[in-house]
N, C-alpha and C. Protein backbone atom coordinates (compact mmCIF):
# COMPACT_ATOMS: atom_id res chain seq x y z
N UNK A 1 -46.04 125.11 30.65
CA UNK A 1 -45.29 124.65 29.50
C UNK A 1 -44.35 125.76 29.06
N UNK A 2 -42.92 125.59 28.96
CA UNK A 2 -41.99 126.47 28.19
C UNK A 2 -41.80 126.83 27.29
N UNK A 3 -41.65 127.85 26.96
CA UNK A 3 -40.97 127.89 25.27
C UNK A 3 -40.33 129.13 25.53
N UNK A 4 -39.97 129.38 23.75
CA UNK A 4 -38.95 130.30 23.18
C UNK A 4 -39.53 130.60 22.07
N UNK A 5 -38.18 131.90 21.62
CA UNK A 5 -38.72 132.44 20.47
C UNK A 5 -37.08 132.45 20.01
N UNK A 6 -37.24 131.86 18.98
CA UNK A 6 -35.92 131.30 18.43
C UNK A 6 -36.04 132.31 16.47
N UNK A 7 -34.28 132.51 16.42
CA UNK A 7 -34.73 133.63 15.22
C UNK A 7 -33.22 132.29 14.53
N UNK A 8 -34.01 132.15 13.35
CA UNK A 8 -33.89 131.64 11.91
C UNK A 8 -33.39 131.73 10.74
N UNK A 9 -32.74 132.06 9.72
CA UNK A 9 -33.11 132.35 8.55
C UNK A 9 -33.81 133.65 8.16
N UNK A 10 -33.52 134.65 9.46
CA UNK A 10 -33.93 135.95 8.89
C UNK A 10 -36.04 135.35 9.41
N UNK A 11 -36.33 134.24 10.39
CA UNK A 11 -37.61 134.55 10.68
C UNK A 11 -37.54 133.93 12.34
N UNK A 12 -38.48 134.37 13.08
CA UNK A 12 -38.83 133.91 14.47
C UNK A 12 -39.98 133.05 14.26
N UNK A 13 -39.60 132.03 15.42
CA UNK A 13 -40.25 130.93 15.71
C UNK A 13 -40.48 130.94 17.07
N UNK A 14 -41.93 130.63 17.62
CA UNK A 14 -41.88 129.96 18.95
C UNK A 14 -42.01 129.01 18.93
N UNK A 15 -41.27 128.21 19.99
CA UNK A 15 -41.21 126.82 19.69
C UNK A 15 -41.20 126.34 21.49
N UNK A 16 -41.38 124.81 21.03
CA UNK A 16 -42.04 124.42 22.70
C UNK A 16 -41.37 123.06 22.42
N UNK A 17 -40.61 122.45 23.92
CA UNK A 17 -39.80 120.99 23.73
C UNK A 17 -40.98 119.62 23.15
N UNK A 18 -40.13 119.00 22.15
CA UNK A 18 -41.03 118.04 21.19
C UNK A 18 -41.63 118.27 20.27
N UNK A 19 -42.00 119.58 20.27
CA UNK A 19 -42.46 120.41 18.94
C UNK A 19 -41.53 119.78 17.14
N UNK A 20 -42.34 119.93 16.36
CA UNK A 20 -41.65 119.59 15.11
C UNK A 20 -42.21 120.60 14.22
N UNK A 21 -40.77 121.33 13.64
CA UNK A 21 -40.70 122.63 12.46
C UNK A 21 -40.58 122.43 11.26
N UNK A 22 -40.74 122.82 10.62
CA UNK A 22 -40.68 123.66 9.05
C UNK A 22 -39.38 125.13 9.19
N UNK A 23 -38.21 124.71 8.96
CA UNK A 23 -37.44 126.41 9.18
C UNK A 23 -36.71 126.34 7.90
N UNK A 24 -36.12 127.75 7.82
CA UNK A 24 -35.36 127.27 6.41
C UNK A 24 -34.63 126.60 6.41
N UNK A 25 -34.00 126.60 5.14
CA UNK A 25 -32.78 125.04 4.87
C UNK A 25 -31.29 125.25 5.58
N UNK A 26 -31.05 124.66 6.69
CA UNK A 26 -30.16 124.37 7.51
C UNK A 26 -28.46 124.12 6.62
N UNK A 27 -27.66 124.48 6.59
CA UNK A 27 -26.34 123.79 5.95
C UNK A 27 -26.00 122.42 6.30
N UNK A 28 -26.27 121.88 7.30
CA UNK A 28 -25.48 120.52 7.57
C UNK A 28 -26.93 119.28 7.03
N UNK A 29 -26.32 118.55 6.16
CA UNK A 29 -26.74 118.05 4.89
C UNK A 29 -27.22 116.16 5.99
N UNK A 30 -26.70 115.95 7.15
CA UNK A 30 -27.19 114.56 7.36
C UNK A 30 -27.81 114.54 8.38
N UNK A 31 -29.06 113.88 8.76
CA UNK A 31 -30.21 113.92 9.11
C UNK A 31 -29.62 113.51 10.59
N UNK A 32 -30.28 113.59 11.93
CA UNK A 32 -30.27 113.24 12.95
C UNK A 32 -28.83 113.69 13.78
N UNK A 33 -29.14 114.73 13.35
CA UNK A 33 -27.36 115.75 13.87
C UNK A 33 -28.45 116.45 14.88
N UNK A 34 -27.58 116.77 15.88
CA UNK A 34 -28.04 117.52 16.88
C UNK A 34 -27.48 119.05 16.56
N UNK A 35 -28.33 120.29 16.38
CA UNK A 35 -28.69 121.68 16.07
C UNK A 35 -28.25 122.54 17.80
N UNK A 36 -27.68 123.36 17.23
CA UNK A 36 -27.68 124.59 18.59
C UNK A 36 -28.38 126.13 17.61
N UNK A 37 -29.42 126.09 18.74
CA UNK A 37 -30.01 127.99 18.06
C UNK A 37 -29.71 128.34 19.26
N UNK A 38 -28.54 129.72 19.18
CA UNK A 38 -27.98 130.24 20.18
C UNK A 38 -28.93 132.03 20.17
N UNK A 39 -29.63 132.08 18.94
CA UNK A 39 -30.53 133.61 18.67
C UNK A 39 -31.42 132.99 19.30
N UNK A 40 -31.59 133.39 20.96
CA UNK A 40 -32.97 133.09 21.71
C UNK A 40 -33.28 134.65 22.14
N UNK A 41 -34.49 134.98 21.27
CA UNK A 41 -35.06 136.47 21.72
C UNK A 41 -35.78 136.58 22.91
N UNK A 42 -36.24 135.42 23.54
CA UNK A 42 -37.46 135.70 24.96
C UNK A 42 -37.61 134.12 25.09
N UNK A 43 -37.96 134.12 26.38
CA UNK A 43 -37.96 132.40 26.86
C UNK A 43 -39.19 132.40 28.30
N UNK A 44 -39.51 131.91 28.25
CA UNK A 44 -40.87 131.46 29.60
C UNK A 44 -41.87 130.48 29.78
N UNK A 45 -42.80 130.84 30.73
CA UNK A 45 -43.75 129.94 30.88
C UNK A 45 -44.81 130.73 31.23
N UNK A 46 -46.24 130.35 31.64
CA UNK A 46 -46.68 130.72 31.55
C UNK A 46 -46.86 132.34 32.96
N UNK A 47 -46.00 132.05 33.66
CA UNK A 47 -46.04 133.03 34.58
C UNK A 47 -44.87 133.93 34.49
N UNK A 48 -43.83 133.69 34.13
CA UNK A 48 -42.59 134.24 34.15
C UNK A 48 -42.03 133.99 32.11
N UNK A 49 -41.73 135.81 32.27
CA UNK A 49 -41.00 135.32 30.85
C UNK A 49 -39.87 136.43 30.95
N UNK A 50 -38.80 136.09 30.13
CA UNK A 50 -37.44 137.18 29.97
C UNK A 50 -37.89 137.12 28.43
N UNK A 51 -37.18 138.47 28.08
CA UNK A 51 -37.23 139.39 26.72
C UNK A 51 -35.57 139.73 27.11
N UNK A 52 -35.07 139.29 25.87
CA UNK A 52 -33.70 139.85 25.64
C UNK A 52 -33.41 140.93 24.76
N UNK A 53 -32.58 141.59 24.66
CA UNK A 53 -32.32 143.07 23.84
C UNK A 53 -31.05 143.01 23.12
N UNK A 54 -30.76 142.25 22.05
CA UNK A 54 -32.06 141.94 21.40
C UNK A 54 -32.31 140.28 21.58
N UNK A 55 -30.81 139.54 22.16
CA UNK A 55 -31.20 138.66 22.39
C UNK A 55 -30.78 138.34 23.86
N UNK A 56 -31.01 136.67 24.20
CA UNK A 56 -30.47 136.66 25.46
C UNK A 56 -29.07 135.83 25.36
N UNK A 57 -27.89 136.37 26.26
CA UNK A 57 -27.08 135.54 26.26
C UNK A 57 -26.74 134.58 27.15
N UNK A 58 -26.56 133.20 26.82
CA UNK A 58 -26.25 132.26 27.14
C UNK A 58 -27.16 131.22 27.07
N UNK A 59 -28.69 131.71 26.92
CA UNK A 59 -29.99 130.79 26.79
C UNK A 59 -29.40 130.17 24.97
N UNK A 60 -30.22 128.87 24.78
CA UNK A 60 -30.10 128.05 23.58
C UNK A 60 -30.87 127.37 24.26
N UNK A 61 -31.16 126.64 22.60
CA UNK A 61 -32.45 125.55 21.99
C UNK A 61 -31.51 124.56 21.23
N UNK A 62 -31.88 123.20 22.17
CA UNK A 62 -31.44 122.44 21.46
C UNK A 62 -32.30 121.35 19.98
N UNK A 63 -31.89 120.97 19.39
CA UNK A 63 -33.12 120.63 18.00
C UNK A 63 -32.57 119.22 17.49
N UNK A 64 -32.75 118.19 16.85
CA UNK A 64 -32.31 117.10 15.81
C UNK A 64 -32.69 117.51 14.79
N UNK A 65 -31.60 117.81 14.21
CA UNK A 65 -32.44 117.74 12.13
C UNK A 65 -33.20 116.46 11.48
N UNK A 66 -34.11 116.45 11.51
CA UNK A 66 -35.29 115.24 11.19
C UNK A 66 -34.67 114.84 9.38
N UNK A 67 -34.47 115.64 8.93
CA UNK A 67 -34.45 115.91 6.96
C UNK A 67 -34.40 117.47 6.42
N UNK A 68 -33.70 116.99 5.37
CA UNK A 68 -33.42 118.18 4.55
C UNK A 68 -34.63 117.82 3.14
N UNK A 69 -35.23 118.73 2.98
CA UNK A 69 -36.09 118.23 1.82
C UNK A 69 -36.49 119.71 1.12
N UNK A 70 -37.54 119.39 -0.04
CA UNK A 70 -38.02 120.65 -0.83
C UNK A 70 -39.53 120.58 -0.52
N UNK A 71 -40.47 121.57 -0.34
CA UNK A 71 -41.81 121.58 -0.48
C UNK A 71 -42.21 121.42 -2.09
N UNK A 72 -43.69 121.79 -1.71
CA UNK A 72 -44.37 121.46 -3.03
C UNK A 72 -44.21 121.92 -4.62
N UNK A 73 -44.35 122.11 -6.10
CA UNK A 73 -43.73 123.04 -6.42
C UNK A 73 -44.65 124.51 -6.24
N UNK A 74 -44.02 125.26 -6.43
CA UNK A 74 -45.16 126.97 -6.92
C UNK A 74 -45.12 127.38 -8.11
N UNK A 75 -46.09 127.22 -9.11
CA UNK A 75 -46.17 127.58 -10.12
C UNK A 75 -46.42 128.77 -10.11
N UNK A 76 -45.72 129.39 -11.27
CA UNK A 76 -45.72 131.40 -11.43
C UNK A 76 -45.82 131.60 -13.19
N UNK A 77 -46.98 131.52 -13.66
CA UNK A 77 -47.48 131.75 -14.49
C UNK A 77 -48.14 133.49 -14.88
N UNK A 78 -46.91 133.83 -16.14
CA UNK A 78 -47.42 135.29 -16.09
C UNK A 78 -47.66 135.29 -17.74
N UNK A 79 -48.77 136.30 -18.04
CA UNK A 79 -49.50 136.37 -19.44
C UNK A 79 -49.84 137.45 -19.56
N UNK A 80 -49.55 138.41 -21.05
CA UNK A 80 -50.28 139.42 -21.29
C UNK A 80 -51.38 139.12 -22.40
N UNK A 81 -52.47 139.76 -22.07
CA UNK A 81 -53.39 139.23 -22.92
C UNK A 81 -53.15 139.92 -24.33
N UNK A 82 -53.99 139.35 -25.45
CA UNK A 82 -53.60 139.59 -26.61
C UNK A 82 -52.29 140.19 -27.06
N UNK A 83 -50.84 139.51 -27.11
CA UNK A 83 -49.97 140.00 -27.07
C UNK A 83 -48.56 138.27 -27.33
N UNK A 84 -49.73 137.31 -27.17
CA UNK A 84 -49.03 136.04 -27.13
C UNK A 84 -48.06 135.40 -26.71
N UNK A 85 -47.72 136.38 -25.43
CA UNK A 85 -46.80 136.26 -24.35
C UNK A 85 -47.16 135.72 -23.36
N UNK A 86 -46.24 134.53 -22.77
CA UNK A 86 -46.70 133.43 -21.69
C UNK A 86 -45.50 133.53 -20.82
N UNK A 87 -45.02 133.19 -19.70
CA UNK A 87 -43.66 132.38 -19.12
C UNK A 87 -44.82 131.64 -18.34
N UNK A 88 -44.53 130.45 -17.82
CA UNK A 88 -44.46 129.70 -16.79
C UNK A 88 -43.10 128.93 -16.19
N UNK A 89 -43.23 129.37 -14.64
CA UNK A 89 -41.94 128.79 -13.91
C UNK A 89 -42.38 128.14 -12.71
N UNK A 90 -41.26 127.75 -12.24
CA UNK A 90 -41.88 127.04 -11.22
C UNK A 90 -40.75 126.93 -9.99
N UNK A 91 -41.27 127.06 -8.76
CA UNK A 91 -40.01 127.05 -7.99
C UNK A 91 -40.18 126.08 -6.66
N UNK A 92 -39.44 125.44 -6.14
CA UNK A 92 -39.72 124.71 -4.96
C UNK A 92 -38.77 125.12 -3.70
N UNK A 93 -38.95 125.52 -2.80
CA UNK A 93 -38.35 126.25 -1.70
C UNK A 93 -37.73 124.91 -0.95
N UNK A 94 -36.65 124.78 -0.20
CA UNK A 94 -35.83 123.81 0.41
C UNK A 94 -36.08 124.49 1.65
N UNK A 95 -36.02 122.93 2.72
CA UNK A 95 -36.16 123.49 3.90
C UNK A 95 -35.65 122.35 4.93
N UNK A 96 -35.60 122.69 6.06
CA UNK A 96 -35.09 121.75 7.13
C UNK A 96 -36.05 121.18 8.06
N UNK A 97 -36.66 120.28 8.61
CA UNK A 97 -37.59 119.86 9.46
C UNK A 97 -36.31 119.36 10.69
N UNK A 98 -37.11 119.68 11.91
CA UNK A 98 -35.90 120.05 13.24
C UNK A 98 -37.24 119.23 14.24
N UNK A 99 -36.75 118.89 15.33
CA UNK A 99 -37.88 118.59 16.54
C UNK A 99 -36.59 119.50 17.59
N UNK A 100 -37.42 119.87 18.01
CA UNK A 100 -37.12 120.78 19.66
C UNK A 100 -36.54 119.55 20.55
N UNK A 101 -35.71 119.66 21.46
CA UNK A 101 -35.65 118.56 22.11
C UNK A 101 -34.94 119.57 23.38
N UNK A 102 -35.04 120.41 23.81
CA UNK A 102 -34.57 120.92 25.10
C UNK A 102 -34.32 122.66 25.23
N UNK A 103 -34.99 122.99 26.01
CA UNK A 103 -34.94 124.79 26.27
C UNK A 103 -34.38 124.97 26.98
N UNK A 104 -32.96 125.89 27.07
CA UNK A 104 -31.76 126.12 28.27
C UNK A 104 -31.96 127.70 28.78
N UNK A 105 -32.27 127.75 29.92
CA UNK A 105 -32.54 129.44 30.18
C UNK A 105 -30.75 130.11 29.98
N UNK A 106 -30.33 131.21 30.54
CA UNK A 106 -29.39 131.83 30.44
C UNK A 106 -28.42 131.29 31.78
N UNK A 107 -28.62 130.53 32.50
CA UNK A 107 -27.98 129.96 33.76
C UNK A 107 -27.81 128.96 33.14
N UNK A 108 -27.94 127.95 32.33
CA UNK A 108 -27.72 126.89 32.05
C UNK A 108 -28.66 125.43 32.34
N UNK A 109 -29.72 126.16 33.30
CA UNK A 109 -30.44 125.33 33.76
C UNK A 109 -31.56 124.57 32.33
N UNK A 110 -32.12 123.54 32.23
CA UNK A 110 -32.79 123.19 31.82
C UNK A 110 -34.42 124.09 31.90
N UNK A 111 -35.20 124.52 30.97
CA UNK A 111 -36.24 124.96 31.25
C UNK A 111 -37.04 123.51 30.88
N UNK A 112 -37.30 123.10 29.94
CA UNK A 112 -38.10 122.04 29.15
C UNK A 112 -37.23 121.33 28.73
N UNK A 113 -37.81 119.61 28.46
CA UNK A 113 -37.22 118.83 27.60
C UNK A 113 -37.86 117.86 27.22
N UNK A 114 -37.79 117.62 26.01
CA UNK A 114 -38.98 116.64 24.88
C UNK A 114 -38.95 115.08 25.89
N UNK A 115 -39.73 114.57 25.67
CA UNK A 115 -40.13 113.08 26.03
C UNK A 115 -39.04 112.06 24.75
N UNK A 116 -38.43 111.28 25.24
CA UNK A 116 -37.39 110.52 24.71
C UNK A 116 -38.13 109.67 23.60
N UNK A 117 -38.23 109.50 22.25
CA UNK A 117 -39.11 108.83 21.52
C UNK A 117 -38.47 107.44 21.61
N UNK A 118 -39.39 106.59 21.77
CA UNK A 118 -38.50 104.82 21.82
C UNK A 118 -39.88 104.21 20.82
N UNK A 119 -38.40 103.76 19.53
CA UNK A 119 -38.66 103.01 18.37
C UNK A 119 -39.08 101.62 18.79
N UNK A 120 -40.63 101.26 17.98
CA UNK A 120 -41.16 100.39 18.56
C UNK A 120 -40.02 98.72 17.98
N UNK A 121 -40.09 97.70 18.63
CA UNK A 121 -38.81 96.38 18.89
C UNK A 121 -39.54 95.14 18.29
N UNK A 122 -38.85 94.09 17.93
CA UNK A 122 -40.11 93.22 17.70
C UNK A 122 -40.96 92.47 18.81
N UNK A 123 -40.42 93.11 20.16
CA UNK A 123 -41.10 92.54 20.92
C UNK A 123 -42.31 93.13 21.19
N UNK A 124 -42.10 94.28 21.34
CA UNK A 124 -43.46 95.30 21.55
C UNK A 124 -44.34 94.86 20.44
N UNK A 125 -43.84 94.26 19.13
CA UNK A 125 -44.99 94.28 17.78
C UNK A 125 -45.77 93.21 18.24
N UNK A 126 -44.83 92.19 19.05
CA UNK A 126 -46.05 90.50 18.85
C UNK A 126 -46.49 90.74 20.42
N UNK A 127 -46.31 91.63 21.05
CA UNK A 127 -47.45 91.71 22.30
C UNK A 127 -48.59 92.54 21.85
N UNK A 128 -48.72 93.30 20.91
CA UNK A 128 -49.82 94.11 20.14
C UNK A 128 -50.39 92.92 19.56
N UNK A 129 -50.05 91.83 19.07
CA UNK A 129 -50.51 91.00 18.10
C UNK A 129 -51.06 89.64 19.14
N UNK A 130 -50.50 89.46 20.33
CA UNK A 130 -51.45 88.65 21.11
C UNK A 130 -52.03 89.06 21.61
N UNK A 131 -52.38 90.21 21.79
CA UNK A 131 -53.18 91.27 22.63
C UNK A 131 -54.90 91.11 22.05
N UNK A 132 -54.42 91.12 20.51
CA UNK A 132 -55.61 91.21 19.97
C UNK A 132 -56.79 90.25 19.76
């Protein structure tokens, strides 16, 4: 199985084709856009791997932006005791959810590539339903 180590938002990820992320919040705002991460630090399998210095050139990861959304909130509650001083704040971090969909070594060749997802039809629904 292939992967990479793909750099982010100031963080590294390894990531593997079909895989689905959590990375930071991406700029392009509409969902199901196809992503290029051209910061590929090291790429392999399990017998063979390249390490780039610092990265490699010409290797990329290709990705779909799934959604742009916010996580949960984080409450930050600070108090000094006897002193009747409170803040509470609260912050929610934005982020991008991506699926991997193809690992390109530095030749251009394909290393990995995700399994094609096919949205179930109404035909597929009523053969589940005479099936049963």
């Amino acid at each position: 199985m292939s992967y990479a180590v793909i750099q982010s938002g100031g963080k590294q990820y390894k990531v593997k084709s079909g895989e689905i992320l959590k990375i930071e919040k991406l700029p392009n705002p509409k969902s199901n856009t196809k992503i290029e991460f051209n910061d590929i630090l090291a790429y392999g399998d399990n017998k063979v791997i390249e390490i780039g210095s610092p990265t490699i050139q010409g290797a990329k990861v290709e990705a779909n932006l799934i959604e742009n959304s916010k996580n949960r909130t984080v409450l930050i509650f600070k108090k000094r005791r006897r002193q009747n001083s409170r803040r509470k704040n609260g912050h929610r971090q934005e982020y991008s959810m991506i699926r991997i969909n193809k690992i390109f070594s530095k030749d251009g060749k394909i290393l990995s590539e995700a399994e094609k997802i096919s949205k179930p039809t109404k035909k597929d629904s009523e053969k589940k339903e005479l099936s049963k």
